[in-house]
Protein backbone atom coordinates (compact mmCIF):
# COMPACT_ATOMS: atom_id res chain seq x y z
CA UNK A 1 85.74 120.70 124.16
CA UNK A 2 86.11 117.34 125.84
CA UNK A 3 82.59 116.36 125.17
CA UNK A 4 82.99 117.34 121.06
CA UNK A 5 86.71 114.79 121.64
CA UNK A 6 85.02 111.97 123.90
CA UNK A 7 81.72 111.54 123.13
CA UNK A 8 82.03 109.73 119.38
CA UNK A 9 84.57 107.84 121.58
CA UNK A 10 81.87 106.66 123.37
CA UNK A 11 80.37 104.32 120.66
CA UNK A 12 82.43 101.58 119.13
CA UNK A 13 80.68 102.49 115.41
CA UNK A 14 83.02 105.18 115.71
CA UNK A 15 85.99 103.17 117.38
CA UNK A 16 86.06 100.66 114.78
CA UNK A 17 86.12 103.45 111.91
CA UNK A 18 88.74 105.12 113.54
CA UNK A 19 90.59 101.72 113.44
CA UNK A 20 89.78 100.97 110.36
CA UNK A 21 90.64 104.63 108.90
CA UNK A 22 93.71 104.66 110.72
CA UNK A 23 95.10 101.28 108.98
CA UNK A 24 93.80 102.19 105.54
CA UNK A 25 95.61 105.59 105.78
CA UNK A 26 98.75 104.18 106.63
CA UNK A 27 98.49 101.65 103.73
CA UNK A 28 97.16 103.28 100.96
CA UNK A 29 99.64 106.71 102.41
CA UNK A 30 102.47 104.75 101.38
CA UNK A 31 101.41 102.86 98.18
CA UNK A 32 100.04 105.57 97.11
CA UNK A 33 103.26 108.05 96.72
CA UNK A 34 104.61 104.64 94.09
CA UNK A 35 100.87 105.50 92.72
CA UNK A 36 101.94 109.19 92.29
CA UNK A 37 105.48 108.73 91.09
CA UNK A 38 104.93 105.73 88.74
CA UNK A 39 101.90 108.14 86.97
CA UNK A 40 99.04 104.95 87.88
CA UNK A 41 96.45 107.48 89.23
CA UNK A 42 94.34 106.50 86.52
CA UNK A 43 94.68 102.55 86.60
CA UNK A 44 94.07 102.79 90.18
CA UNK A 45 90.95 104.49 89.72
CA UNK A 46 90.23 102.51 86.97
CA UNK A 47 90.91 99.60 89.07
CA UNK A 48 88.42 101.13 91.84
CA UNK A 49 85.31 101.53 89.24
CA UNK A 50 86.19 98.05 87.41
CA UNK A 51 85.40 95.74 90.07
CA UNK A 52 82.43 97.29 91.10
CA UNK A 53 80.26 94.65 89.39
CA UNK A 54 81.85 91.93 91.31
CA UNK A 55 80.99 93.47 94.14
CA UNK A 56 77.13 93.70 92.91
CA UNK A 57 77.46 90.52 92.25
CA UNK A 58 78.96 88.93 95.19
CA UNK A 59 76.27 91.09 97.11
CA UNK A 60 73.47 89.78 94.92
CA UNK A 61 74.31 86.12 95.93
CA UNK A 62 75.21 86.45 99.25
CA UNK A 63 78.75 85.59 98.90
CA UNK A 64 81.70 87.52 100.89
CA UNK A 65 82.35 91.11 99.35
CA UNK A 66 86.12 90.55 99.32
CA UNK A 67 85.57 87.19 96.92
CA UNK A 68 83.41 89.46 94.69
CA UNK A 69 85.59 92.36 94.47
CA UNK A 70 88.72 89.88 93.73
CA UNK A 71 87.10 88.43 91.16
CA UNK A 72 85.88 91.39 89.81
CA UNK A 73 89.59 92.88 89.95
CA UNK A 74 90.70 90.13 87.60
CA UNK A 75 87.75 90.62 85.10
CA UNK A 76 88.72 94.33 85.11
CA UNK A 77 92.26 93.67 84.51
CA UNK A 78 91.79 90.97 82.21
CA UNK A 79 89.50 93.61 80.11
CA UNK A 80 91.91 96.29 80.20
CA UNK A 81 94.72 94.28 79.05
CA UNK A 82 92.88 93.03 75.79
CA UNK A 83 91.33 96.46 75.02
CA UNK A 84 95.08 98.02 75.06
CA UNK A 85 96.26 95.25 72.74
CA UNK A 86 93.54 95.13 70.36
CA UNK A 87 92.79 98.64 70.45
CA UNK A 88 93.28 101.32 67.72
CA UNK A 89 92.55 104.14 70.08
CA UNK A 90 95.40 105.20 72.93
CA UNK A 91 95.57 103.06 75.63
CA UNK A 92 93.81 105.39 77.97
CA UNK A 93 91.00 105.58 75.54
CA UNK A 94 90.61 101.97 75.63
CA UNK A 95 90.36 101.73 79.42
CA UNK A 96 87.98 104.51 79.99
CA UNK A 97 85.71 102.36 77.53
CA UNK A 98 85.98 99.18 79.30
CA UNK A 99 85.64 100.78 82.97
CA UNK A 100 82.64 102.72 81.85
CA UNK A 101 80.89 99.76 80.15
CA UNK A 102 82.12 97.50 83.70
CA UNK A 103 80.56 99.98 86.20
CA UNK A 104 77.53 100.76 83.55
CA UNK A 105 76.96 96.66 83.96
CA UNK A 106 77.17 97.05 87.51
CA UNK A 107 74.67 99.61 88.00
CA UNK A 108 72.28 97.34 86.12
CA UNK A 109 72.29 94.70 88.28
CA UNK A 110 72.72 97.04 91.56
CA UNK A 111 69.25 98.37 90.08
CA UNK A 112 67.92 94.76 89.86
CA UNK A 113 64.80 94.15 91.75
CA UNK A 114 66.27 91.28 93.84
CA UNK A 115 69.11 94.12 94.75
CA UNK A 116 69.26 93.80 98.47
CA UNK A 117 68.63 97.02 100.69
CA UNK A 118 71.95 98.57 101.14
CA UNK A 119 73.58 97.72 97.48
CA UNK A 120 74.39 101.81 97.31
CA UNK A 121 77.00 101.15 100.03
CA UNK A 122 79.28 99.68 97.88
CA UNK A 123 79.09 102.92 95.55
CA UNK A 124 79.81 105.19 98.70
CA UNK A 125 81.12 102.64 101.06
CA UNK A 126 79.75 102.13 105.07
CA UNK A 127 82.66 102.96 107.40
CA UNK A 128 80.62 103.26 110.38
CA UNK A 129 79.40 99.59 109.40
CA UNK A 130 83.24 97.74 109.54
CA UNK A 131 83.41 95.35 111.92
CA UNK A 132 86.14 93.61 113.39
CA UNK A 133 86.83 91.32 111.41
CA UNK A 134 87.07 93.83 108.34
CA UNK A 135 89.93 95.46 110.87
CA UNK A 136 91.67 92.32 111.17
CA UNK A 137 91.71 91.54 107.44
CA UNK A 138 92.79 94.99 106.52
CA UNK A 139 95.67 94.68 109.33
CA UNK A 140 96.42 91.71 107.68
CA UNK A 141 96.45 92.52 103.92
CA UNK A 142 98.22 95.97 104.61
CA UNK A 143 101.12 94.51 106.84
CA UNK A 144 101.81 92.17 103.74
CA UNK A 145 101.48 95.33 101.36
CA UNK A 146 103.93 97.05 103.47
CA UNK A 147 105.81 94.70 103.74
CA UNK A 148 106.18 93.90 99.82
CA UNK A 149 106.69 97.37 99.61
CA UNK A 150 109.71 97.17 102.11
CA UNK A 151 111.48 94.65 99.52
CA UNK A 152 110.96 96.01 96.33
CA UNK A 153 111.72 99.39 97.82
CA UNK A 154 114.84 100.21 96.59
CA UNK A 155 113.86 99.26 92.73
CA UNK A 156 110.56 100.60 92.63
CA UNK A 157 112.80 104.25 94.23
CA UNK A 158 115.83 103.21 91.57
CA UNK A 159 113.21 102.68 88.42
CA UNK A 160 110.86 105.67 89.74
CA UNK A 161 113.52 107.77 89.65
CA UNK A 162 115.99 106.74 86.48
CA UNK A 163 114.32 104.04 84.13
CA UNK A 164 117.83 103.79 82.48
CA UNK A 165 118.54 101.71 85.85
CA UNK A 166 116.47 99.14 84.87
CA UNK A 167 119.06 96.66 82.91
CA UNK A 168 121.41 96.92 85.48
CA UNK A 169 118.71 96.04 88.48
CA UNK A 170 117.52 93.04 86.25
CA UNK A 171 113.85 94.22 86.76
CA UNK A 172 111.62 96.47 83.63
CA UNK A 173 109.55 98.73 84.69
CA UNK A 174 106.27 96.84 83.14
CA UNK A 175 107.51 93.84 85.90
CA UNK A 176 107.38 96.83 89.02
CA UNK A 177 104.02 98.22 87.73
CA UNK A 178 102.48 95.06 87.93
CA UNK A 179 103.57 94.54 90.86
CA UNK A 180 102.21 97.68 92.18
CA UNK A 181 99.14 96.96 90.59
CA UNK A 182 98.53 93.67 92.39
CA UNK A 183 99.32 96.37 95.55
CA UNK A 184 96.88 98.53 94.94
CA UNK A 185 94.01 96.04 93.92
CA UNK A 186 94.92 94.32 97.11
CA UNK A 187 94.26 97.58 99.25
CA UNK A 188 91.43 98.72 97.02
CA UNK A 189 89.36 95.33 98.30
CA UNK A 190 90.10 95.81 101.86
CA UNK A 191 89.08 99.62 101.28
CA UNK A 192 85.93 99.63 99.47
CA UNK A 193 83.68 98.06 102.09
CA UNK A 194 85.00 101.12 104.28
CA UNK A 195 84.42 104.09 101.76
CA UNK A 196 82.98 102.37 98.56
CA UNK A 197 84.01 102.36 94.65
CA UNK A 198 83.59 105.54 93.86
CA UNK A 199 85.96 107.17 96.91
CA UNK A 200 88.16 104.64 97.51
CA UNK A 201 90.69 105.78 94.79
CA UNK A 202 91.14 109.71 96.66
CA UNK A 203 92.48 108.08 99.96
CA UNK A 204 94.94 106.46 97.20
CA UNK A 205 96.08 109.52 95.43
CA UNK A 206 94.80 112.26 97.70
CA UNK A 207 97.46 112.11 100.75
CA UNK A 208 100.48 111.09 98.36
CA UNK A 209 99.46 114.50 96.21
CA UNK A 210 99.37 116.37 99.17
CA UNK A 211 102.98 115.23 100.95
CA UNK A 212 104.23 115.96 97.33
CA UNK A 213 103.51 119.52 97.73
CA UNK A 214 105.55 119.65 100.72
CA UNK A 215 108.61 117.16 100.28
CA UNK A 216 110.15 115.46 97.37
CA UNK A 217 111.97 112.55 98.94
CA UNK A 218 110.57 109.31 98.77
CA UNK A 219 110.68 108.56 102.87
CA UNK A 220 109.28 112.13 104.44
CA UNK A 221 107.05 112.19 101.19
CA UNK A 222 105.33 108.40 102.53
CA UNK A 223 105.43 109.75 106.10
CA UNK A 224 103.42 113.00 105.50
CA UNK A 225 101.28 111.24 103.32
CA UNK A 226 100.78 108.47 105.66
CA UNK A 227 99.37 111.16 108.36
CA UNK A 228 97.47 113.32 105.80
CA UNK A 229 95.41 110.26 105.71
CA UNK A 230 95.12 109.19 109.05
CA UNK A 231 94.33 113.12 109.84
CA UNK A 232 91.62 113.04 107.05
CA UNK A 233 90.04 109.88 108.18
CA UNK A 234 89.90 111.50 112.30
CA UNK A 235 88.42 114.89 110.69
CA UNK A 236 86.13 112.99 108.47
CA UNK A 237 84.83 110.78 111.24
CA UNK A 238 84.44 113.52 113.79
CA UNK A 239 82.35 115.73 111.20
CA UNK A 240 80.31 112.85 110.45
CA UNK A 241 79.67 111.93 113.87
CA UNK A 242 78.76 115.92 115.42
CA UNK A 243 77.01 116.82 111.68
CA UNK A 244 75.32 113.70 111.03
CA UNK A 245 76.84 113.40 107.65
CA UNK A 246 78.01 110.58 105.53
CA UNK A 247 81.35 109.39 106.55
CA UNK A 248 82.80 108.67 103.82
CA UNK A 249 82.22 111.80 101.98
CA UNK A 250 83.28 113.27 105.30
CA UNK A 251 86.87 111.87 105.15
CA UNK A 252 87.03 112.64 101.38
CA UNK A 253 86.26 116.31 102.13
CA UNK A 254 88.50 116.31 104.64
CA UNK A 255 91.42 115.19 102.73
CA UNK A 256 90.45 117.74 100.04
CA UNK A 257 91.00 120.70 102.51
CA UNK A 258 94.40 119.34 104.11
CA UNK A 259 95.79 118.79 100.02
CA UNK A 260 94.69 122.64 99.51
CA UNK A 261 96.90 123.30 102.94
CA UNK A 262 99.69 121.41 101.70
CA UNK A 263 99.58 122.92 98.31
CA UNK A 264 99.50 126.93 99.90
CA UNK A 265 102.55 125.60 101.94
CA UNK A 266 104.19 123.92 99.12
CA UNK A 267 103.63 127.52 97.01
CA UNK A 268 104.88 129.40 100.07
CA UNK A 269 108.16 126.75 100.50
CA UNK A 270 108.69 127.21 96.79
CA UNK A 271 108.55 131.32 97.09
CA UNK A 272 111.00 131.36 99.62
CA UNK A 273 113.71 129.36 97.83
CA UNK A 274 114.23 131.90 95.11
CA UNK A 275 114.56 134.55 98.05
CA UNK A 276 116.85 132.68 99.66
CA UNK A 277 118.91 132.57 96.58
């Protein structure tokens, strides 16, 4: 037993994903139980698969991922927005054409002969590959997420909960999804390097599904949901490390069995309270 706990310790590949994992779970655990209460599950995902050429891009040309995937953020968004206005299909319709057609042009060029060697990481992301400086930036960008939530927290709770409180908080809801929006994009950059377009959005929505199995309220809900990640992240890396699997996938798998505990306790919580009664 203190071989299987130490020795991944023993290599700072695994160090600096547990860093890394441990600040993108506590970020993306909170933002992401606004994600699951406002009902943008789907735009963050969308959001995840849209910039996905930018990141091709930025790859193709050398510049710095987190430019590429910016940029590519803004193209996304900017796409999404015309296709709902000029759209005669629903607006979900419209998205799930432009996000298909976005990641479609992005596996073209990822498929490019000049594509450099490890282009597939930014499908499935390279958390045993962050480096310090990744850490730092995603200390950085999260600490101002939190922190952004921390002010707009009690109208993004008032609004969440009661949209008929919007007049009289002087903020619509369109003005607090956008700025949850900017949120999210801002954690999905600093968390695709780590685990890649096409995970990044279940750290987002996974933990905040699962603490909302166990716990209503807004602050417990964020806390549980915080630690589902961080747990999922530890698991993930430790499989990875004694199984040789991809670690990535590892933490994704991992998250999937602690939501399937949290929903069997939920169930069982849920049973009770009728008994009770």
């Amino acid at each position: 037993m203190p071989d299987f706990l130490f020795d991944p310790l023993a290599s700072g590949t695994t160090i600096r994903a547990l860093a890394e994992i441990t600040v993108l779970g506590i970020v993306s655990g909170a933002i992401g139980c606004w994600i699951v209460l406002y009902e943008l599950s789907y735009s963050a995902e969308s959001l995840a698969h849209g910039l996905f050429p930018g990141l091709v891009i930025a790859a193709l040309v050398g510049a710095p991922l987190l430019l590429g995937g910016a940029i590519g953020v803004l193209v996304a968004a900017t796409f999404i927005v015309i296709a709902t206005r000029f759209a005669d299909e629903s607006a979900d319709t419209a998205i799930a054409v432009v996000i298909t057609a976005l990641f479609g042009a992005g596996v073209l060029l990822a498929l490019s002969p000049s594509s450099p060697p490890g282009i597939k990481e930014l499908l499935f992301g390279d958390l045993l590959g962050v480096t310090f400086t990744d850490i730092a930036i995603a200390g950085v960008v999260g600490t101002a997420v939190l922190a952004t939530l921390w002010v707009f927290h009690d109208r993004l709770l008032a609004v969440g909960f009661d949209q008929g409180s919007q007049q009289s908080l002087g903020v619509s809801v369109t003005t607090l999804n956008l700025v949850l929006m900017v949120l999210v994009a801002a954690t999905i950059l600093v968390a695709v390097q780590g685990l890649g377009t096409l995970l990044v959005a279940a750290i987002l929505v996974g933990p905040a599904a699962a603490a909302r199995q166990v716990t209503r309220r807004i602050g417990p809900m964020m806390a549980v949901s915080a630690a589902v990640a961080v747990a999922s992240g530890v698991v993930g890396i430790y499989a990875s490390y004694h199984l040789r699997t991809a670690a990535g996938a590892s933490v994704v798998v991992a998250m999937l069995g602690l939501y399937l505990l949290a929903a069997l306790a939920g169930s069982l919580q849920h049973r009770r309270i009728p008994a009770r009664q």
